[in-house]
PDB file of N, CA and C in Angstrom:
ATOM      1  N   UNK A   1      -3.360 -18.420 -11.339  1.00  0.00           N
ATOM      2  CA  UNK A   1      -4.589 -17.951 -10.707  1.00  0.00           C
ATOM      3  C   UNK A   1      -4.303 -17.369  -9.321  1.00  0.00           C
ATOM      4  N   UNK A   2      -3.248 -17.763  -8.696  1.00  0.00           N
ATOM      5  CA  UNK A   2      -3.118 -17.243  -7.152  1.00  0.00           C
ATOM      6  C   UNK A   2      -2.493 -16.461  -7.126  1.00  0.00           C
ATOM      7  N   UNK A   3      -1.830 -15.947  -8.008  1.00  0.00           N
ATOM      8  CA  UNK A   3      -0.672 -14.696  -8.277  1.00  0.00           C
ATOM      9  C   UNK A   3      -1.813 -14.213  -8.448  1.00  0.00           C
ATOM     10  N   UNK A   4      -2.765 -14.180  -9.093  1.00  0.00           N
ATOM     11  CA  UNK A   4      -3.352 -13.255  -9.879  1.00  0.00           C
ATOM     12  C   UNK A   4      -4.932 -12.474  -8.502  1.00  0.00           C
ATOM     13  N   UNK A   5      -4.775 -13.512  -7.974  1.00  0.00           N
ATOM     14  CA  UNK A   5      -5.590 -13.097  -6.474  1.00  0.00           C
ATOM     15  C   UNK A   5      -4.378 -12.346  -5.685  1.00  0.00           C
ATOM     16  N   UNK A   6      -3.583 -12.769  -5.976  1.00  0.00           N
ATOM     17  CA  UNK A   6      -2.347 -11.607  -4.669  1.00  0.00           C
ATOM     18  C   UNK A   6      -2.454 -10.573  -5.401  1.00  0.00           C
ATOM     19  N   UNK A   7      -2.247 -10.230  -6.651  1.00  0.00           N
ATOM     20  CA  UNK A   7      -2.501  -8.833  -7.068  1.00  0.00           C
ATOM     21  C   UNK A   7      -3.660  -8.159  -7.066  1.00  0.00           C
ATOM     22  N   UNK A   8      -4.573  -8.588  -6.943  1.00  0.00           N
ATOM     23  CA  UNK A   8      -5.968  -8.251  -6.790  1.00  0.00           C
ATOM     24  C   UNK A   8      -5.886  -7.417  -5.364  1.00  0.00           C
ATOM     25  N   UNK A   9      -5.776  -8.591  -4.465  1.00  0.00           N
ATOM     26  CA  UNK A   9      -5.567  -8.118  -3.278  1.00  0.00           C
ATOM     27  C   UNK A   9      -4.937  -6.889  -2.624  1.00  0.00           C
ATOM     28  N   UNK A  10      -3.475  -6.948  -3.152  1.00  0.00           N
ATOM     29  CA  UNK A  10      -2.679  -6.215  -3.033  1.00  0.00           C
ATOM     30  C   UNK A  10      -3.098  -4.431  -3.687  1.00  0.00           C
ATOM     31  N   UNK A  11      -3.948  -4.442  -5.114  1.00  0.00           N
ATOM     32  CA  UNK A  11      -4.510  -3.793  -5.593  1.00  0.00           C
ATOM     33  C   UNK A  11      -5.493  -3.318  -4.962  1.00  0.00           C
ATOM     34  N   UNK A  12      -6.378  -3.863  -4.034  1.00  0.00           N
ATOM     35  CA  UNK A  12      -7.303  -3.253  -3.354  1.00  0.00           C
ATOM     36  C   UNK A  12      -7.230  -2.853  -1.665  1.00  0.00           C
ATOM     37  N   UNK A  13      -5.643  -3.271  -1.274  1.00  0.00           N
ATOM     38  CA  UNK A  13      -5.371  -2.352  -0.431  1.00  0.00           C
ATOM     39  C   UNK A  13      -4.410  -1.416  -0.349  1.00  0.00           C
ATOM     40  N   UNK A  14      -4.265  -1.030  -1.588  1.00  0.00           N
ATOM     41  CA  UNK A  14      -3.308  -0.018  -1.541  1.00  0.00           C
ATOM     42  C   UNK A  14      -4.631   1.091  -1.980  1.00  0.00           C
ATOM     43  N   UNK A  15      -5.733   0.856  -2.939  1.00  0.00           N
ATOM     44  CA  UNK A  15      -6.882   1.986  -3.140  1.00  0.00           C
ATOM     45  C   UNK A  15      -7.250   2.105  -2.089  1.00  0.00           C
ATOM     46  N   UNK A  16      -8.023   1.273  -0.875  1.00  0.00           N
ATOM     47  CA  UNK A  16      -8.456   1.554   0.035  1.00  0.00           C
ATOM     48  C   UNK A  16      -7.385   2.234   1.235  1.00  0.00           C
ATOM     49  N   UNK A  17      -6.398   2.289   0.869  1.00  0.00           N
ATOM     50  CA  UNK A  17      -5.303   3.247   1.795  1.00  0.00           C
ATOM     51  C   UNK A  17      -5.186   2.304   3.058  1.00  0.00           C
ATOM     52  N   UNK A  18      -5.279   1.081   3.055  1.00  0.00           N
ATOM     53  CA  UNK A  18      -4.842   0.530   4.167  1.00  0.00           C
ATOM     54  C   UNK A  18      -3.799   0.715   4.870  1.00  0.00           C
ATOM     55  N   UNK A  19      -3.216   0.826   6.339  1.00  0.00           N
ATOM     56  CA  UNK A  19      -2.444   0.183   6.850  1.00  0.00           C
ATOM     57  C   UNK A  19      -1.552  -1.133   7.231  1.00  0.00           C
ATOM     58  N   UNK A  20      -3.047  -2.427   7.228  1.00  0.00           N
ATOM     59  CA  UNK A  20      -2.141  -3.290   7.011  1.00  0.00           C
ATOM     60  C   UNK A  20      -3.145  -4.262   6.122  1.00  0.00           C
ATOM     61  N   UNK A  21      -2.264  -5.794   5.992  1.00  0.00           N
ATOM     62  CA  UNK A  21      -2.983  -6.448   5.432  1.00  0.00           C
ATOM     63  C   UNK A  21      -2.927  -8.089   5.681  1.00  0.00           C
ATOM     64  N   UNK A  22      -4.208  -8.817   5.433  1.00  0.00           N
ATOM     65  CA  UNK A  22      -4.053  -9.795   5.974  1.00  0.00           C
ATOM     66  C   UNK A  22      -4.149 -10.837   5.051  1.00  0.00           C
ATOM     67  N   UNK A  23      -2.747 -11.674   5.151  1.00  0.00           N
ATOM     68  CA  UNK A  23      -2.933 -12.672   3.373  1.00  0.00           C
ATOM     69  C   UNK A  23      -3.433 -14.161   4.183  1.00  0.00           C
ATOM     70  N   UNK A  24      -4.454 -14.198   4.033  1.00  0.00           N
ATOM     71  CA  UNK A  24      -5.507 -15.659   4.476  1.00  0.00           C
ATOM     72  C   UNK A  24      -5.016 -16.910   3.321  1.00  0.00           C
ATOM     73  N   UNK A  25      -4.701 -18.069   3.706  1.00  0.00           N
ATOM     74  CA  UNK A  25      -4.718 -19.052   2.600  1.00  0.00           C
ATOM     75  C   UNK A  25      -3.346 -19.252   1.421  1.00  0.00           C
ATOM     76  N   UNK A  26      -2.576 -19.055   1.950  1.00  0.00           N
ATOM     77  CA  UNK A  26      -1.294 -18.430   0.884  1.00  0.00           C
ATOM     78  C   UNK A  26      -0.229 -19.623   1.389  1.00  0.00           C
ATOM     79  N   UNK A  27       0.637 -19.951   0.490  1.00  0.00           N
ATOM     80  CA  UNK A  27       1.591 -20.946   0.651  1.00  0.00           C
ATOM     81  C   UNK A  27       2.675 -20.062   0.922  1.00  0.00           C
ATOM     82  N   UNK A  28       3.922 -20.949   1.558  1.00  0.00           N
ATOM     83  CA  UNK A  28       5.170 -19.584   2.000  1.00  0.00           C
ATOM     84  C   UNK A  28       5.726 -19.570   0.626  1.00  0.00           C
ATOM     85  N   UNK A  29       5.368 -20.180  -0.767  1.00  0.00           N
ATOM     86  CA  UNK A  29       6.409 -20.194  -1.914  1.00  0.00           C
ATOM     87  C   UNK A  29       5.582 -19.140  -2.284  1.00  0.00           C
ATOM     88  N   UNK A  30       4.361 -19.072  -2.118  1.00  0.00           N
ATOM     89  CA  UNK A  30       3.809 -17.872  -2.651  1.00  0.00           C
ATOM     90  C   UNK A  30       3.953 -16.551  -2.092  1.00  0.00           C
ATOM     91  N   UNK A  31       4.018 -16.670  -0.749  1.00  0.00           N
ATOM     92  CA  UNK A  31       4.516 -15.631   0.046  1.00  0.00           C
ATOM     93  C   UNK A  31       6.192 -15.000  -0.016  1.00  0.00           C
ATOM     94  N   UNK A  32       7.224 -16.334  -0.372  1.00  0.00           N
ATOM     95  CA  UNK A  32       8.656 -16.029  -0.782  1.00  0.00           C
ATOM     96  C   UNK A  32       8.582 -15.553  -2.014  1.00  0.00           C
ATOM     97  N   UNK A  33       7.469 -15.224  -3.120  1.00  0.00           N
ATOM     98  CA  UNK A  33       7.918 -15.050  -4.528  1.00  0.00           C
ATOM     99  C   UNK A  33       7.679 -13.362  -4.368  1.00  0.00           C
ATOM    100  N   UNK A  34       7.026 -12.537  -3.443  1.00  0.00           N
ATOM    101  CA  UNK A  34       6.667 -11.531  -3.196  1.00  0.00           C
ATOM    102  C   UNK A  34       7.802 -10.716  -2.197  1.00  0.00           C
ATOM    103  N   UNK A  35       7.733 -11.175  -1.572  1.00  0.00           N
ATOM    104  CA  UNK A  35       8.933 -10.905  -0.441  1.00  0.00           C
ATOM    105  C   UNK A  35      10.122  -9.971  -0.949  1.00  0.00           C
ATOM    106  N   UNK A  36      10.670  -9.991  -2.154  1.00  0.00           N
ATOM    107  CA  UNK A  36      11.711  -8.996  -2.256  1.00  0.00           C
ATOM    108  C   UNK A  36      11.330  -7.791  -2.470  1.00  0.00           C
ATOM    109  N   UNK A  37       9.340  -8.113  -2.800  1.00  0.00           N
ATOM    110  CA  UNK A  37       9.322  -6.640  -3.654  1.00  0.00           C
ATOM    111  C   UNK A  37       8.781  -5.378  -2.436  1.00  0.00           C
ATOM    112  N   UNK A  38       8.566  -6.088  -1.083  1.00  0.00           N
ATOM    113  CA  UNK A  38       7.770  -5.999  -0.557  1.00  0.00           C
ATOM    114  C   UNK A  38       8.133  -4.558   0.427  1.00  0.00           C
ATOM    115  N   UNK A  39       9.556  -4.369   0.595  1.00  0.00           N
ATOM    116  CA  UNK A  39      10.198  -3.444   1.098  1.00  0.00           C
ATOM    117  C   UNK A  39      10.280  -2.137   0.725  1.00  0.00           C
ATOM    118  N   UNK A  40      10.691  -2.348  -0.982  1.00  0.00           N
ATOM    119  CA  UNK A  40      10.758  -1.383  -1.533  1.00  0.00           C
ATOM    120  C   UNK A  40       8.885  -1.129  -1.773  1.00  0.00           C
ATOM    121  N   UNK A  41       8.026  -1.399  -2.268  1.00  0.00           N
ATOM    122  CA  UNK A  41       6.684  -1.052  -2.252  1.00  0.00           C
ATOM    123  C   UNK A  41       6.444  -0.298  -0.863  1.00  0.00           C
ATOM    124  N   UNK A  42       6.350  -0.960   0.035  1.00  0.00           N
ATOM    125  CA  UNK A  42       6.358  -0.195   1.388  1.00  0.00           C
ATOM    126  C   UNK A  42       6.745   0.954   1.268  1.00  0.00           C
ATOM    127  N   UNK A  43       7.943   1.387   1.290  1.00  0.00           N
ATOM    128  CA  UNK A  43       8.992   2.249   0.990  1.00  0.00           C
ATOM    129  C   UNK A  43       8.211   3.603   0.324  1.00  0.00           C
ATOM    130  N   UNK A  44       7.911   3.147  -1.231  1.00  0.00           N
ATOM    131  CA  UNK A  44       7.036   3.966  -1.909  1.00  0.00           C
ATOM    132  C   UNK A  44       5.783   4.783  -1.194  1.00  0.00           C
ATOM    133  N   UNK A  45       4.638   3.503  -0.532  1.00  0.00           N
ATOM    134  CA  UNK A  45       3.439   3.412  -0.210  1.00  0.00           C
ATOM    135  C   UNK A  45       3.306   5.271   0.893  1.00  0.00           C
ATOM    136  N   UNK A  46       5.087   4.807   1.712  1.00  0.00           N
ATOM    137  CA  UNK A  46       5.167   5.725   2.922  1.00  0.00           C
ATOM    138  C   UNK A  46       5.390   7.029   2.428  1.00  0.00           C
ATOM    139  N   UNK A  47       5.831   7.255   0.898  1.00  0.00           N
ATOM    140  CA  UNK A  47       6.442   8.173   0.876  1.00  0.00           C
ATOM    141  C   UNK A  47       5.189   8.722  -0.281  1.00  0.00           C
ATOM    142  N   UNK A  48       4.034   8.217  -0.781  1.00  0.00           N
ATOM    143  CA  UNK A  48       3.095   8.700  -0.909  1.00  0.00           C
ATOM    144  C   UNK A  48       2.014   9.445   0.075  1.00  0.00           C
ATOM    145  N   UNK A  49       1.922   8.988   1.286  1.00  0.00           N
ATOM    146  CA  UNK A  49       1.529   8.986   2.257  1.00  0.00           C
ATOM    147  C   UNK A  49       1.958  10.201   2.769  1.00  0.00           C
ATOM    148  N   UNK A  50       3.074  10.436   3.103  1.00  0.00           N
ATOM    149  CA  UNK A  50       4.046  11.735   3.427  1.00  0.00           C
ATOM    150  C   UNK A  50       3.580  13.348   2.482  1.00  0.00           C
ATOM    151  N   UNK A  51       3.654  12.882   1.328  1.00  0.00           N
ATOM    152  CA  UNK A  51       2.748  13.583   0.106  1.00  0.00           C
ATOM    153  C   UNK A  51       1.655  14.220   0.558  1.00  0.00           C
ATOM    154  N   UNK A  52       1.089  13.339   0.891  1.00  0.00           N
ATOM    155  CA  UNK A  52      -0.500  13.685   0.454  1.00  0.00           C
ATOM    156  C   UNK A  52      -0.677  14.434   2.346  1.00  0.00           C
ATOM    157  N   UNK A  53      -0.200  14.354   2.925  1.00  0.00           N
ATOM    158  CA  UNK A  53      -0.289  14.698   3.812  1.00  0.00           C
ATOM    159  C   UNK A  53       0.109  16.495   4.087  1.00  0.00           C
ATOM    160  N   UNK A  54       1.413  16.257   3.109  1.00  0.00           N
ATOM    161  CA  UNK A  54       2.003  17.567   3.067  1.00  0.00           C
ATOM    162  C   UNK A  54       0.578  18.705   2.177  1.00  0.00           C
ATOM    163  N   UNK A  55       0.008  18.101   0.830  1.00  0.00           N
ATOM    164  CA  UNK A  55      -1.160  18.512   0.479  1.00  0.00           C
ATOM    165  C   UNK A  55      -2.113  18.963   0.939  1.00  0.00           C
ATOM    166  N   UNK A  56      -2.791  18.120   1.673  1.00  0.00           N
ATOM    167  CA  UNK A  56      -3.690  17.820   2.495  1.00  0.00           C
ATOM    168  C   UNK A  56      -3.713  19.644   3.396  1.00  0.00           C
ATOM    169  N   UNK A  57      -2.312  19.289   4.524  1.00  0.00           N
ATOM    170  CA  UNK A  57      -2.196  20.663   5.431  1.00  0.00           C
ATOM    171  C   UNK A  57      -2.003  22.048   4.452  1.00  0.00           C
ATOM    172  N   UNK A  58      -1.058  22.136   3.492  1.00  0.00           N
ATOM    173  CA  UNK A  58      -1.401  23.588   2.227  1.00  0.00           C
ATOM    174  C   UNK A  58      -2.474  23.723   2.289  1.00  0.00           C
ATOM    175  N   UNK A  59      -3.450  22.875   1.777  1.00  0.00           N
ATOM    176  CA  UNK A  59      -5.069  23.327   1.298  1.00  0.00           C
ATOM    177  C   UNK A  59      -5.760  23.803   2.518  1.00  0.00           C
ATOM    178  N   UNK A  60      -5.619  22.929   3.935  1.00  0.00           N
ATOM    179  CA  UNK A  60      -5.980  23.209   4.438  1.00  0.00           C
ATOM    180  C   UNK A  60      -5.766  24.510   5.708  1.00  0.00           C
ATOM    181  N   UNK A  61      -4.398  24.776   5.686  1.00  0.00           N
ATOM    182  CA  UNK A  61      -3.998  26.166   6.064  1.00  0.00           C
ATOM    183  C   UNK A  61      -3.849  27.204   5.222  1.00  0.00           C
ATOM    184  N   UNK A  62      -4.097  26.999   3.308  1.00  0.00           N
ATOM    185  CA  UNK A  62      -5.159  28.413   2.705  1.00  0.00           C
ATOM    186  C   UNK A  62      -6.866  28.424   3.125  1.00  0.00           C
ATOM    187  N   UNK A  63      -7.404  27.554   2.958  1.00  0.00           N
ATOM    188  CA  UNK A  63      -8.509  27.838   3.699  1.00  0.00           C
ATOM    189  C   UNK A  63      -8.766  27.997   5.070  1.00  0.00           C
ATOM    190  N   UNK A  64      -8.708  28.139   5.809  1.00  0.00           N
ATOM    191  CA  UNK A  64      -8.493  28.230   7.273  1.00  0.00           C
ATOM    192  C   UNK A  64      -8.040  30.359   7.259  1.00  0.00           C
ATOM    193  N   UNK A  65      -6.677  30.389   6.401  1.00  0.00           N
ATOM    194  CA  UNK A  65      -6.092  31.736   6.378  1.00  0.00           C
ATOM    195  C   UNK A  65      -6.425  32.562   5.395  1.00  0.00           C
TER     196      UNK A  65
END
């Protein structure tokens, strides 16, 4: 059940495009079972981010020009 709230969680701040996040109520075994993945996700998160950004300015310097 508490794995299953960390993914929840985790699931609803990566839609909402957060920056950061705050894990309330969590044991450190629950917090150590996450921990390896946590770098490489990051990793990803930034390099979506980078993306959409690059998008973002195209669209918005054809319309503009």
């Amino acid at each position: 059940m508490r794995m299953s709230k960390l993914r929840s969680s985790v699931d609803a701040f990566i839609k909402t495009g957060g920056s950061y996040a705050k894990l309330d109520h969590l044991t450190a075994m629950e917090i150590n079972s996450i921990r390896p993945l946590l770098p490489h996700a990051l990793d990803e998160l930034s390099k979506l981010q980078k993306v959409v950004r690059i998008v973002m300015n195209f669209f918005w310097k054809k319309k503009i020009g």
